[in-house]
Protein backbone atom coordinates (compact mmCIF):
# COMPACT_ATOMS: atom_id res chain seq x y z
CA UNK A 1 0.00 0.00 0.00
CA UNK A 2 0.91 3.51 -0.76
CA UNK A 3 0.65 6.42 1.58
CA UNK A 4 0.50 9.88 -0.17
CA UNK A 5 0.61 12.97 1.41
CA UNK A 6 -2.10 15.40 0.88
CA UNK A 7 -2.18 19.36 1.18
CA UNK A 8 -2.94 18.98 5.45
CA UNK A 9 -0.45 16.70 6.39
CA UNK A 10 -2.37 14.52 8.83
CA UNK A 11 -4.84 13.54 6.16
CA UNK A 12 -3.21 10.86 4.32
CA UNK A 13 -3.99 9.05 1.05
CA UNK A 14 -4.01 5.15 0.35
CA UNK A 15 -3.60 3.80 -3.08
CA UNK A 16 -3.87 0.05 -2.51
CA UNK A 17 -1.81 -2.37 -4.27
CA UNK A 18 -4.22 -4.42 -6.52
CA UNK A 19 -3.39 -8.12 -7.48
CA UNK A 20 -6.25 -8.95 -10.80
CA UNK A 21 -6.86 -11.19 -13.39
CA UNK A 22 -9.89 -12.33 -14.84
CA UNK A 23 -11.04 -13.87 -12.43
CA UNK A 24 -11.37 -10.16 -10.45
CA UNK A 25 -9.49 -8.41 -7.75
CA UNK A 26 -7.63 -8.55 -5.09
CA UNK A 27 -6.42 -6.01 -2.10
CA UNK A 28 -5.51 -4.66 1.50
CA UNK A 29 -7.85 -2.28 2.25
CA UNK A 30 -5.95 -2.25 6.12
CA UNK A 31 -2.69 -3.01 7.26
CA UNK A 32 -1.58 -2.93 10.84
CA UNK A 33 2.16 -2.68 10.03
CA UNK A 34 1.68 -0.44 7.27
CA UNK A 35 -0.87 1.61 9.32
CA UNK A 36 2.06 2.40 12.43
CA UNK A 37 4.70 3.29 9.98
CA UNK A 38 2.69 6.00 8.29
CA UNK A 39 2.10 7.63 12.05
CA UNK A 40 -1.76 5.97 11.63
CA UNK A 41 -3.28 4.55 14.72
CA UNK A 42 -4.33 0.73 14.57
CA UNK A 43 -7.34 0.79 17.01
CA UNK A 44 -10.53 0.69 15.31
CA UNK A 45 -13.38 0.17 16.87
CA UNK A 46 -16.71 0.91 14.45
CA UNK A 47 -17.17 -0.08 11.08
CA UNK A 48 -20.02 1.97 9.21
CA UNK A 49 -21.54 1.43 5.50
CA UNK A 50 -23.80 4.17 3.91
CA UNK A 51 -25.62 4.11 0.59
CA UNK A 52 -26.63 6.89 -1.02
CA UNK A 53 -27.62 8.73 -4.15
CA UNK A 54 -26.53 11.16 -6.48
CA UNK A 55 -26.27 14.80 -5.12
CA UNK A 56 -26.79 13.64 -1.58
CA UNK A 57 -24.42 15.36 0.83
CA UNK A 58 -23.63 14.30 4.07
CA UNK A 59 -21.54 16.16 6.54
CA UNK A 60 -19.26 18.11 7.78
CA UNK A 61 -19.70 16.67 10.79
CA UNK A 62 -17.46 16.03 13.78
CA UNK A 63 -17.19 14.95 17.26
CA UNK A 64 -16.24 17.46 19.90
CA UNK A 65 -15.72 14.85 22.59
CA UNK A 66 -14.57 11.67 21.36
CA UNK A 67 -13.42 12.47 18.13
CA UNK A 68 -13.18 10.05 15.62
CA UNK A 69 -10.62 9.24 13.23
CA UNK A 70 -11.93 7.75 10.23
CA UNK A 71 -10.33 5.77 7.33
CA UNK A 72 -12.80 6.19 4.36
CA UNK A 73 -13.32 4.26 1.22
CA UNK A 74 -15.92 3.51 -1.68
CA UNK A 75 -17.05 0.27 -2.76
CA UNK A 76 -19.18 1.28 -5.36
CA UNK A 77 -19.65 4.21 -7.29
CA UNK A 78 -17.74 7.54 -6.33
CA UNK A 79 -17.63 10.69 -4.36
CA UNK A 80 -16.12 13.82 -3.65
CA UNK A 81 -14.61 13.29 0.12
CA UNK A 82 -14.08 16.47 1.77
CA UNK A 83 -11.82 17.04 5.64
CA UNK A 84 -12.01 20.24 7.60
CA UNK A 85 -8.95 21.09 10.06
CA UNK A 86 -10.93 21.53 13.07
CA UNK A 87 -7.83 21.67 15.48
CA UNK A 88 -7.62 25.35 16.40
CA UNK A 89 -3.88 24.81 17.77
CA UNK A 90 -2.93 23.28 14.21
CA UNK A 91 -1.38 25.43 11.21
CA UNK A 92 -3.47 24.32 8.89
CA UNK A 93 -6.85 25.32 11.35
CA UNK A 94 -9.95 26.17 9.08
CA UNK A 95 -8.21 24.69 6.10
CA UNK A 96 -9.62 21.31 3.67
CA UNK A 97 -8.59 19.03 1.52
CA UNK A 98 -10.80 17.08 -0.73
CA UNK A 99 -9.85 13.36 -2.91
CA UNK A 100 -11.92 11.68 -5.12
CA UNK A 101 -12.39 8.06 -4.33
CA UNK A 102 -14.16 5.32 -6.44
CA UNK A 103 -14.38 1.66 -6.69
CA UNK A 104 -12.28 2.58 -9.67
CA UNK A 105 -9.20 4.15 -8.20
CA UNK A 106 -10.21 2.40 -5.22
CA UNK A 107 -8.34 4.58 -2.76
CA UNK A 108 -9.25 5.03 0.32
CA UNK A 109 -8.63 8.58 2.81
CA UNK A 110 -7.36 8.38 6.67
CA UNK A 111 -8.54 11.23 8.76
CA UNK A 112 -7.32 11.97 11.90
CA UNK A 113 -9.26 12.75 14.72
CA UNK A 114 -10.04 16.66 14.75
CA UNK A 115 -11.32 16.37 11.67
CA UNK A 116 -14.77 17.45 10.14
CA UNK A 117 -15.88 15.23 7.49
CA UNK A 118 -18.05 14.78 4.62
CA UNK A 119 -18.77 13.62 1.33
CA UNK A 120 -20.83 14.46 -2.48
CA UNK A 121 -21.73 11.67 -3.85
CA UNK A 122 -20.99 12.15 -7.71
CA UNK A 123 -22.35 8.45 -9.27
CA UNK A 124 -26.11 7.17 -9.31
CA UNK A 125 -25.39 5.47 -6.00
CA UNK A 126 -22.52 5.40 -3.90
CA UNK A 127 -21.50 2.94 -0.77
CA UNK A 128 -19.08 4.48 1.27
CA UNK A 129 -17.43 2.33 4.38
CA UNK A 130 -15.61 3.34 7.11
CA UNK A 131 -13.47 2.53 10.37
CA UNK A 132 -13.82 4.70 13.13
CA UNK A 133 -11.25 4.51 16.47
CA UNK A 134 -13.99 5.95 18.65
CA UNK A 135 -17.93 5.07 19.26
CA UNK A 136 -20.24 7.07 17.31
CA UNK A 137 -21.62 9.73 20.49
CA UNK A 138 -24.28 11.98 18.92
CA UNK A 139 -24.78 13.92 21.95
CA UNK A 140 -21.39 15.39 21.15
CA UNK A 141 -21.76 15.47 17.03
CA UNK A 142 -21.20 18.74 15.71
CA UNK A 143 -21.91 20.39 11.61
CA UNK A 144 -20.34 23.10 9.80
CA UNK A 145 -22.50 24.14 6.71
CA UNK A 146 -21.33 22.39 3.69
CA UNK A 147 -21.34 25.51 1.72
CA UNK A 148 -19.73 28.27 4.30
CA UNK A 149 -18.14 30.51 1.99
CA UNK A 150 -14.87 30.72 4.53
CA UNK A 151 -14.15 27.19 3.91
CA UNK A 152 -14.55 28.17 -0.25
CA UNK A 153 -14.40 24.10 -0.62
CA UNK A 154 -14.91 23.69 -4.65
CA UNK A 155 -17.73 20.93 -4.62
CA UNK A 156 -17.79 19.72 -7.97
CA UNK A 157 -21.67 20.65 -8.49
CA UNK A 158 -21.87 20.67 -11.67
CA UNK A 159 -21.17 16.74 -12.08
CA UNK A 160 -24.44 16.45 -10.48
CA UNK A 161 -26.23 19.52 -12.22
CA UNK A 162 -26.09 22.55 -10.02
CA UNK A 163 -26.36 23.61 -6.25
CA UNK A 164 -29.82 23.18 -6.37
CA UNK A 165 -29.69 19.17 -6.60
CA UNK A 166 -27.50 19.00 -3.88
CA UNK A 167 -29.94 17.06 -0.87
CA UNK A 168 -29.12 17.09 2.66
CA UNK A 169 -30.17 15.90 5.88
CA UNK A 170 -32.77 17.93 8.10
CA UNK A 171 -30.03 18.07 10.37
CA UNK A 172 -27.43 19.22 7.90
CA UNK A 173 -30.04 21.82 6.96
CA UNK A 174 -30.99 23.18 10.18
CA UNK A 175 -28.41 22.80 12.61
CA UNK A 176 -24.78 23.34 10.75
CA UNK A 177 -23.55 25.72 11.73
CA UNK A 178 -20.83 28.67 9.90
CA UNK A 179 -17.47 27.69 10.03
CA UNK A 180 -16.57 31.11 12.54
CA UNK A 181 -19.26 29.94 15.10
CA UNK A 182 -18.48 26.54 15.38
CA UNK A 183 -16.63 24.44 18.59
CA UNK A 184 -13.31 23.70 17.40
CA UNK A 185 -10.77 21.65 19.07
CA UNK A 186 -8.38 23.66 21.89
């Protein structure tokens, strides 16, 4: 496996090593070993699927307590995968980076805890797993609005026809809040 370095050096890239022939595919999608040399921790303890359609947006979300670090992938269909710096003490505070994974370049995204998360999902359907190292706690899940012009994130709308298809949750609607107002990490 591969570990690239992306734009916020804690967020880290994995382009697997894939073994094929006709008969279809093979890969790591998670090494221990090759987890602890890239500075990754090893300790998962939630797996999570999602399916979803085209346009649908979930996130940025985040824990304040118990924040999770997340190693993201698709298994079918692609997305636009988007990670916030929510660490105020960090350099790169208040500052993204975005990847596009597929079940075609079938890399995957680790983000560190601190991290606000979410993803456009660009394809008819996507399903998008994920390992988390802490429990899902919603009493202490926060949102930043997906569209906060301070975070100026370049979703690629027009792949799925305009701002106007883009869906959300009525949580992501109603209760994300600007990037300037919301809890970041001391």
């Amino acid at each position: 496996m591969q570990v690239l370095a992306t734009d916020i050096p804690d967020v880290l890239e994995l382009v697997p090593k894939v073994f094929g022939d006709e008969r279809g595919f093979f890969l790591e999608t998670w090494n221990e070993r090759v987890f602890d040399a890239a500075g990754m921790p090893a300790t998962f303890v939630q797996d999570n699927w999602s399916r979803s359609r085209k346009g649908i947006l979930r996130g940025l979300h985040y824990q304040i307590e118990r924040p999770q670090g997340k190693l993201v992938r698709v298994v079918r269909g692609t997305i636009f995968d988007v990670a916030v710096d929510m660490r105020r003490w960090s350099p790169t505070f208040g500052r993204h980076t975005a990847r596009i994974l597929s079940d075609a370049n079938r890399r995957a995204m680790w983000i560190p805890p601190g991290f606000a998360h979410g993803f456009l999902v660009l394809s008819d359907e996507a399903d998008f797993v994920y390992k988390c190292t802490e429990f899902y706690a919603p009493e202490h899940e926060r949102a930043i609005a997906w569209n906060d012009p301070a975070l100026a994130i370049e979703w690629p709308l027009a792949e799925i026809g305009g701002a106007a298809n883009v869906q959300l949750s009525e949580k992501d609607r109603t209760k994300a809040a600007a990037f300037a107002a919301a809890e970041a990490f001391a």
